[in-house]
PDB file of N, CA and C in Angstrom:
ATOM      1  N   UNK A   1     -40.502  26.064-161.833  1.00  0.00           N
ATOM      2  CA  UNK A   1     -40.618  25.318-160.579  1.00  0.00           C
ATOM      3  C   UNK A   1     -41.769  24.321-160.666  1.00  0.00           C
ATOM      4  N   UNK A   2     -41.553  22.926-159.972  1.00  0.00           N
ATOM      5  CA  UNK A   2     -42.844  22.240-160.332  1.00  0.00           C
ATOM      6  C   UNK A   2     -43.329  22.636-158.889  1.00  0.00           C
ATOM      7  N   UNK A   3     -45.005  22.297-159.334  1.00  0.00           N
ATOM      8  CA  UNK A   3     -46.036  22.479-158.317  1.00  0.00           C
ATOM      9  C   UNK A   3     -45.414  21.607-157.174  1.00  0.00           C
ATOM     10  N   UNK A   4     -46.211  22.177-155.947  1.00  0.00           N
ATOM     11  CA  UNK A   4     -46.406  21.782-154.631  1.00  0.00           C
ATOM     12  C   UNK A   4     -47.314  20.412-154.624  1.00  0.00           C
ATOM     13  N   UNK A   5     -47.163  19.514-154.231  1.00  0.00           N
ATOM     14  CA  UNK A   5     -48.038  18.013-153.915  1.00  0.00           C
ATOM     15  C   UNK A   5     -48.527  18.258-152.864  1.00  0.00           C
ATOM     16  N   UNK A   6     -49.806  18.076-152.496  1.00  0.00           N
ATOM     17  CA  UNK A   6     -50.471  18.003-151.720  1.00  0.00           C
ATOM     18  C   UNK A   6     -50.101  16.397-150.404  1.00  0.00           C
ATOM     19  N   UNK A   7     -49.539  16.778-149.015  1.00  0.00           N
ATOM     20  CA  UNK A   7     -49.383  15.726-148.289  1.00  0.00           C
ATOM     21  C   UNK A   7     -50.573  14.704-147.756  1.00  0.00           C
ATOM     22  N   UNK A   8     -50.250  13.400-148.719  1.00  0.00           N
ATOM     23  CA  UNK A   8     -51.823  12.701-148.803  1.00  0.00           C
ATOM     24  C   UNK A   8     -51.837  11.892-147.586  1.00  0.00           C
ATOM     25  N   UNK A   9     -51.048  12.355-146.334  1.00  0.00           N
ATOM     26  CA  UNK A   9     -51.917  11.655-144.787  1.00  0.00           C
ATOM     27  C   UNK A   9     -52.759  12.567-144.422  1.00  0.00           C
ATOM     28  N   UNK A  10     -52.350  14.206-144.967  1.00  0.00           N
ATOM     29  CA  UNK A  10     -53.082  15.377-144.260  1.00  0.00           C
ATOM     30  C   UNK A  10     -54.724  15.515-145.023  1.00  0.00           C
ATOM     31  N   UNK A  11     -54.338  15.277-146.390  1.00  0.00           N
ATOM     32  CA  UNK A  11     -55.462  14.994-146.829  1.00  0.00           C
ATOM     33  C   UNK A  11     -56.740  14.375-146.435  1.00  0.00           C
ATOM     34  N   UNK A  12     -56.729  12.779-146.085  1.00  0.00           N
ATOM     35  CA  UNK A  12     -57.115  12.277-145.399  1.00  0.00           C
ATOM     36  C   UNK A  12     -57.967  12.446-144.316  1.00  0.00           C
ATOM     37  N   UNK A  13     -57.016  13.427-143.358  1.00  0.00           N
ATOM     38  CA  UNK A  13     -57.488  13.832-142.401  1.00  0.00           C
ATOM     39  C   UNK A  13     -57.542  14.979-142.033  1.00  0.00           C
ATOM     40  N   UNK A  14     -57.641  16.141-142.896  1.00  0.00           N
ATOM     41  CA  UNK A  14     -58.148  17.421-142.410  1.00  0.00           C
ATOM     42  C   UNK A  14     -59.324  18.511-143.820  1.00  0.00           C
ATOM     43  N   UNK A  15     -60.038  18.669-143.853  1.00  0.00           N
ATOM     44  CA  UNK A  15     -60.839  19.135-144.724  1.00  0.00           C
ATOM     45  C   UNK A  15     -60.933  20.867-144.499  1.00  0.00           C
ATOM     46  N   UNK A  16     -60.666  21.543-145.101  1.00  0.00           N
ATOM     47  CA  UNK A  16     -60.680  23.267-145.289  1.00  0.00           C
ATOM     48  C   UNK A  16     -62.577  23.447-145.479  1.00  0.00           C
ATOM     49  N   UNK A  17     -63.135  24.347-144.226  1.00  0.00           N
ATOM     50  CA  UNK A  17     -64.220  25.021-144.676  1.00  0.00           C
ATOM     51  C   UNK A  17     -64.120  26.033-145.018  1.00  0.00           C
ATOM     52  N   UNK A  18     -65.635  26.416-145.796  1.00  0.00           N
ATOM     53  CA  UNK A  18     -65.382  27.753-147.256  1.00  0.00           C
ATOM     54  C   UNK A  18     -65.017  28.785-146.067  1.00  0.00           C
ATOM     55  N   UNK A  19     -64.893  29.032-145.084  1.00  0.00           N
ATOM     56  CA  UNK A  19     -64.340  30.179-144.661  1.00  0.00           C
ATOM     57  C   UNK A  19     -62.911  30.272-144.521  1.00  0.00           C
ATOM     58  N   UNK A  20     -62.060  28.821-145.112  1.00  0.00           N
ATOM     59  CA  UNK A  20     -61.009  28.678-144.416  1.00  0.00           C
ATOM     60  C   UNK A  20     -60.329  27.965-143.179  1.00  0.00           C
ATOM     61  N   UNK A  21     -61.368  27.834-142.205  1.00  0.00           N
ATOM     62  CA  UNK A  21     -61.416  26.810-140.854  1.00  0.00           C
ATOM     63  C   UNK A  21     -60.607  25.872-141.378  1.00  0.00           C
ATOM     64  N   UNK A  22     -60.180  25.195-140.740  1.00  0.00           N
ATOM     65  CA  UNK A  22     -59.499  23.744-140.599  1.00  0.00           C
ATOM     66  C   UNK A  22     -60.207  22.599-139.808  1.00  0.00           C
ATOM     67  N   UNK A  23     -61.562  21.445-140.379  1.00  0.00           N
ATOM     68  CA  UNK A  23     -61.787  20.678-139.579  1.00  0.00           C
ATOM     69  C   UNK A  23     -60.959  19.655-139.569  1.00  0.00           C
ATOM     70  N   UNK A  24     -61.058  19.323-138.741  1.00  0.00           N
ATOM     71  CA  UNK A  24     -60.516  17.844-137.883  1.00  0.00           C
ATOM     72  C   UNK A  24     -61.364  16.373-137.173  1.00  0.00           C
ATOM     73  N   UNK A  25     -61.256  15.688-136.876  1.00  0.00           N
ATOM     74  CA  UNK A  25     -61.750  14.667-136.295  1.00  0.00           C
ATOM     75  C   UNK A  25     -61.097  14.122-135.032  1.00  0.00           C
ATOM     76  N   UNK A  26     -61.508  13.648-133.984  1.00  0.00           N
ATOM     77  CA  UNK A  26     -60.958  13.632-132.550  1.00  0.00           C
ATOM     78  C   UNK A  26     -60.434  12.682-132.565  1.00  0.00           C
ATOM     79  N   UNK A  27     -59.663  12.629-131.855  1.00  0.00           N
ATOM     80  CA  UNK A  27     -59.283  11.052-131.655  1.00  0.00           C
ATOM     81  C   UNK A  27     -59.331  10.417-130.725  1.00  0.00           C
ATOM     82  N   UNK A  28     -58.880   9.140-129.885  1.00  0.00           N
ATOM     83  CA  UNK A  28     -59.241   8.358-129.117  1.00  0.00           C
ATOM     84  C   UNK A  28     -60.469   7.891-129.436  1.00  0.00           C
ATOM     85  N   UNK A  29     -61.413   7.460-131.021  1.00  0.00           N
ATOM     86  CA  UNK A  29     -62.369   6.901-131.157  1.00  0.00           C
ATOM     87  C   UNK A  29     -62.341   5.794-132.352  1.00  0.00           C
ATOM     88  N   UNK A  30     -61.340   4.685-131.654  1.00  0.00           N
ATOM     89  CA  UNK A  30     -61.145   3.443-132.592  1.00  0.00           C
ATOM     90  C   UNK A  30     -61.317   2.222-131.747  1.00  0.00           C
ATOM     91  N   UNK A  31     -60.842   2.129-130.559  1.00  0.00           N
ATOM     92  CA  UNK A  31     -60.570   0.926-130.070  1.00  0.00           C
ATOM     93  C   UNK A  31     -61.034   1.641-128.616  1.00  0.00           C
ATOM     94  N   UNK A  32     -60.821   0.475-127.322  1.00  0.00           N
ATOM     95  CA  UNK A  32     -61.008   0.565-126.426  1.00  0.00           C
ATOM     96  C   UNK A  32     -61.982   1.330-126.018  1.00  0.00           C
ATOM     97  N   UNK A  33     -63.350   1.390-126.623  1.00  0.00           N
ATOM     98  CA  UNK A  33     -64.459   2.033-126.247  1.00  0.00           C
ATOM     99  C   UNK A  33     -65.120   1.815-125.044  1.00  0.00           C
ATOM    100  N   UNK A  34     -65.205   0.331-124.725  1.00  0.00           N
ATOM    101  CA  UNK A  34     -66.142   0.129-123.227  1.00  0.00           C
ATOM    102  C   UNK A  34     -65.803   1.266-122.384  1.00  0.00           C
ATOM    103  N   UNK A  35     -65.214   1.144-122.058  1.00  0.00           N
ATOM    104  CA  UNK A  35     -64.449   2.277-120.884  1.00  0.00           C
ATOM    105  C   UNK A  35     -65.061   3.481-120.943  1.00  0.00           C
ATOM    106  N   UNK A  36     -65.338   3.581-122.085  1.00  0.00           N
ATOM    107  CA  UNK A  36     -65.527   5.520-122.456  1.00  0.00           C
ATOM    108  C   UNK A  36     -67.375   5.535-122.194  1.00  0.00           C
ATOM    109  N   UNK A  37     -67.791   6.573-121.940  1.00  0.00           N
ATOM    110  CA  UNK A  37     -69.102   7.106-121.801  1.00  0.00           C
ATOM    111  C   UNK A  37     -69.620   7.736-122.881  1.00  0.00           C
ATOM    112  N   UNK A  38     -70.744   6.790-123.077  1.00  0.00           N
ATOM    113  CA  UNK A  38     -71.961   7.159-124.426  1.00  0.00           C
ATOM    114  C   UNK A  38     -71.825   8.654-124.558  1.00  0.00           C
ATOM    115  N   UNK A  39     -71.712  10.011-123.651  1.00  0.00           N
ATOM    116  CA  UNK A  39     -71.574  10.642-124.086  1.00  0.00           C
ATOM    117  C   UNK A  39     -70.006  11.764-124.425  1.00  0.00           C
ATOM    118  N   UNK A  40     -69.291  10.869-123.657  1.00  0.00           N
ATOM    119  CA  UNK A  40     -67.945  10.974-124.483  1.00  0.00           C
ATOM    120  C   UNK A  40     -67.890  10.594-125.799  1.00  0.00           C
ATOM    121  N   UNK A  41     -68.177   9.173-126.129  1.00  0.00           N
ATOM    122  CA  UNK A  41     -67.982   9.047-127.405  1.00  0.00           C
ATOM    123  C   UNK A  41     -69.377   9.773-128.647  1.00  0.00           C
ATOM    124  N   UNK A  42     -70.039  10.166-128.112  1.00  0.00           N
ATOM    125  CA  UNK A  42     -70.901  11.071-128.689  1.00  0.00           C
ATOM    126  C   UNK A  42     -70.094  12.419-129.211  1.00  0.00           C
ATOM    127  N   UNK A  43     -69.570  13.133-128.304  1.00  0.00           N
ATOM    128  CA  UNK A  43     -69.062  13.947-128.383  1.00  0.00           C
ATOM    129  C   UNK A  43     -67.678  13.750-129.017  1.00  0.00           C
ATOM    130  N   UNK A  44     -66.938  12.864-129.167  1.00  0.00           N
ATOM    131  CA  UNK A  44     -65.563  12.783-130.004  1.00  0.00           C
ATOM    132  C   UNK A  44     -66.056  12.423-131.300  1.00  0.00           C
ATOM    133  N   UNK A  45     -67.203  12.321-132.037  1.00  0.00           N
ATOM    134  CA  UNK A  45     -67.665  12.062-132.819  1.00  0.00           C
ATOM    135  C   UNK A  45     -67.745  13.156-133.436  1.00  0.00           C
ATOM    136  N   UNK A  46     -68.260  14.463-133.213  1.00  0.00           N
ATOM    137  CA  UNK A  46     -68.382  15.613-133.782  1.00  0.00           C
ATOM    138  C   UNK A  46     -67.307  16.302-134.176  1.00  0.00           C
ATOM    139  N   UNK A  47     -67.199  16.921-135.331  1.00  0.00           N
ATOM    140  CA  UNK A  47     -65.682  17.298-136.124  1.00  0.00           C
ATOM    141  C   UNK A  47     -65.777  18.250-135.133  1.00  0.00           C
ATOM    142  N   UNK A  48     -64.377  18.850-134.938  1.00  0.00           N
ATOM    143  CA  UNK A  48     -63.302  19.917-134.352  1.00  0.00           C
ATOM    144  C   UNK A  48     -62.981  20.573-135.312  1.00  0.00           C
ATOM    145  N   UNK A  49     -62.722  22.320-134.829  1.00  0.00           N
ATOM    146  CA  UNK A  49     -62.178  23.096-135.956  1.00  0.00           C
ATOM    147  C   UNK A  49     -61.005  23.198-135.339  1.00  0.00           C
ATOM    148  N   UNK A  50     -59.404  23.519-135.912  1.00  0.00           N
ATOM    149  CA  UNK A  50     -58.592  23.809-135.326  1.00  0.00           C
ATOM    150  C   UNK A  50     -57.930  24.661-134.679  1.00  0.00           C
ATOM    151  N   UNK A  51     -57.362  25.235-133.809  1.00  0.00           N
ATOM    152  CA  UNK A  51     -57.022  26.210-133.176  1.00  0.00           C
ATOM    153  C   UNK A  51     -55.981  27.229-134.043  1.00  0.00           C
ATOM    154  N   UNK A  52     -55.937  28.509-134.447  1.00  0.00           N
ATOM    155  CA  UNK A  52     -55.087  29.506-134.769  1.00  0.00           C
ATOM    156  C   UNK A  52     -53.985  28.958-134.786  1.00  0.00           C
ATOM    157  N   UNK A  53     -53.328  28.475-133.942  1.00  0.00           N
ATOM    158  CA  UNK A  53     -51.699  27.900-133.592  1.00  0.00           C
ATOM    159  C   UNK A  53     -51.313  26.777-134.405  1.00  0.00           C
ATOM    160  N   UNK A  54     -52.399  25.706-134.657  1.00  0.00           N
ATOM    161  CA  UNK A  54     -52.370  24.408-135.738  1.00  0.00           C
ATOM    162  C   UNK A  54     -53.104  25.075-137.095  1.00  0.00           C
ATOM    163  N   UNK A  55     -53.421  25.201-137.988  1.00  0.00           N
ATOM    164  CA  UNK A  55     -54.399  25.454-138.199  1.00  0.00           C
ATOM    165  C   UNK A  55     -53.232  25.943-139.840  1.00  0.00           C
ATOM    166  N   UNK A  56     -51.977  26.537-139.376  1.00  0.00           N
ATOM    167  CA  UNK A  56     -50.814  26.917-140.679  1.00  0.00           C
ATOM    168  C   UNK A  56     -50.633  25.908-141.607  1.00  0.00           C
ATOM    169  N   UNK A  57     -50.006  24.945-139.997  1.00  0.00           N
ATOM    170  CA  UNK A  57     -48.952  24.061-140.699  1.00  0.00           C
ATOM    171  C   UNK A  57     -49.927  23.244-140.950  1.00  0.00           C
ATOM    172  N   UNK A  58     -51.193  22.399-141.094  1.00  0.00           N
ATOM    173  CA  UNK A  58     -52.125  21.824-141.837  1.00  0.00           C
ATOM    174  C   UNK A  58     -52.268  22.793-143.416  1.00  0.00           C
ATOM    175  N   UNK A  59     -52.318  23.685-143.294  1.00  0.00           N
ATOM    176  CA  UNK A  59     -52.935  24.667-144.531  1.00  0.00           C
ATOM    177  C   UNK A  59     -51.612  24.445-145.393  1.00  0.00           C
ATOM    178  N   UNK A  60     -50.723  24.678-144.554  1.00  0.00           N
ATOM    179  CA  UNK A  60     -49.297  24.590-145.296  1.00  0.00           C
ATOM    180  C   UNK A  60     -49.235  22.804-146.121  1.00  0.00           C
ATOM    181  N   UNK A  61     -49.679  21.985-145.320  1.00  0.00           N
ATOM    182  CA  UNK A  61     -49.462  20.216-145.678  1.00  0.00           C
ATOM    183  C   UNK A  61     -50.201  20.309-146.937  1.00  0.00           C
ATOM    184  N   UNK A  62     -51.872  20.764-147.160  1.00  0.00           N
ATOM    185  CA  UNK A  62     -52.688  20.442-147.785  1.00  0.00           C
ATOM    186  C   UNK A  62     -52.654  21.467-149.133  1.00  0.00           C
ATOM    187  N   UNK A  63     -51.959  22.508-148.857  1.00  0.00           N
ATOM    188  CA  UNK A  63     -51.344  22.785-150.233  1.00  0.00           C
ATOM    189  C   UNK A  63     -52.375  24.262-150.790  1.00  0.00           C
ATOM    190  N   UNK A  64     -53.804  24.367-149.582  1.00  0.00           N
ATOM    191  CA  UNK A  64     -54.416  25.554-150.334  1.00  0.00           C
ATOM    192  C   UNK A  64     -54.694  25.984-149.012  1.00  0.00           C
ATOM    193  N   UNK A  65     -55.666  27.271-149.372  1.00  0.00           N
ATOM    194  CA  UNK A  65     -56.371  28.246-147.875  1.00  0.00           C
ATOM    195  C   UNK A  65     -55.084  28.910-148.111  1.00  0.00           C
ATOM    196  N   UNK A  66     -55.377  30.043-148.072  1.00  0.00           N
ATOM    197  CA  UNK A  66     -54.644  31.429-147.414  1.00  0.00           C
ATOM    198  C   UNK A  66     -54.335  31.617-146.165  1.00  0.00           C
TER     199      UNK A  66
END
């Protein structure tokens, strides 16, 4: 059987910590900023880990994590 490829949008955008976690990055922080509050966009700035429920099918895209 050939190996599994790793899905290179998920790549991109999701990184495995050594415990396994799934971080993420928020979104709504590209465009249309005026609007938003210094400490909204403060806070969408800081990585997200993912929830139990997402957290497979990322592990599943990126090809490692148990």
């Amino acid at each position: 059987m050939p190996k599994m490829k790793t899905h290179s949008g998920a790549k991109k955008r999701f990184k495995l910590t050594a415990s396994g976690k799934v971080k993420a990055r928020h979104g709504n922080t590209s465009h249309i900023l005026e609007k938003k509050t210094a400490k909204r966009k403060r806070f969408l700035g800081t990585p997200v880990i993912l929830t139990d429920h997402d957290a497979p099918r990322v592990k599943k895209l990126l090809g490692g994590g148990k």
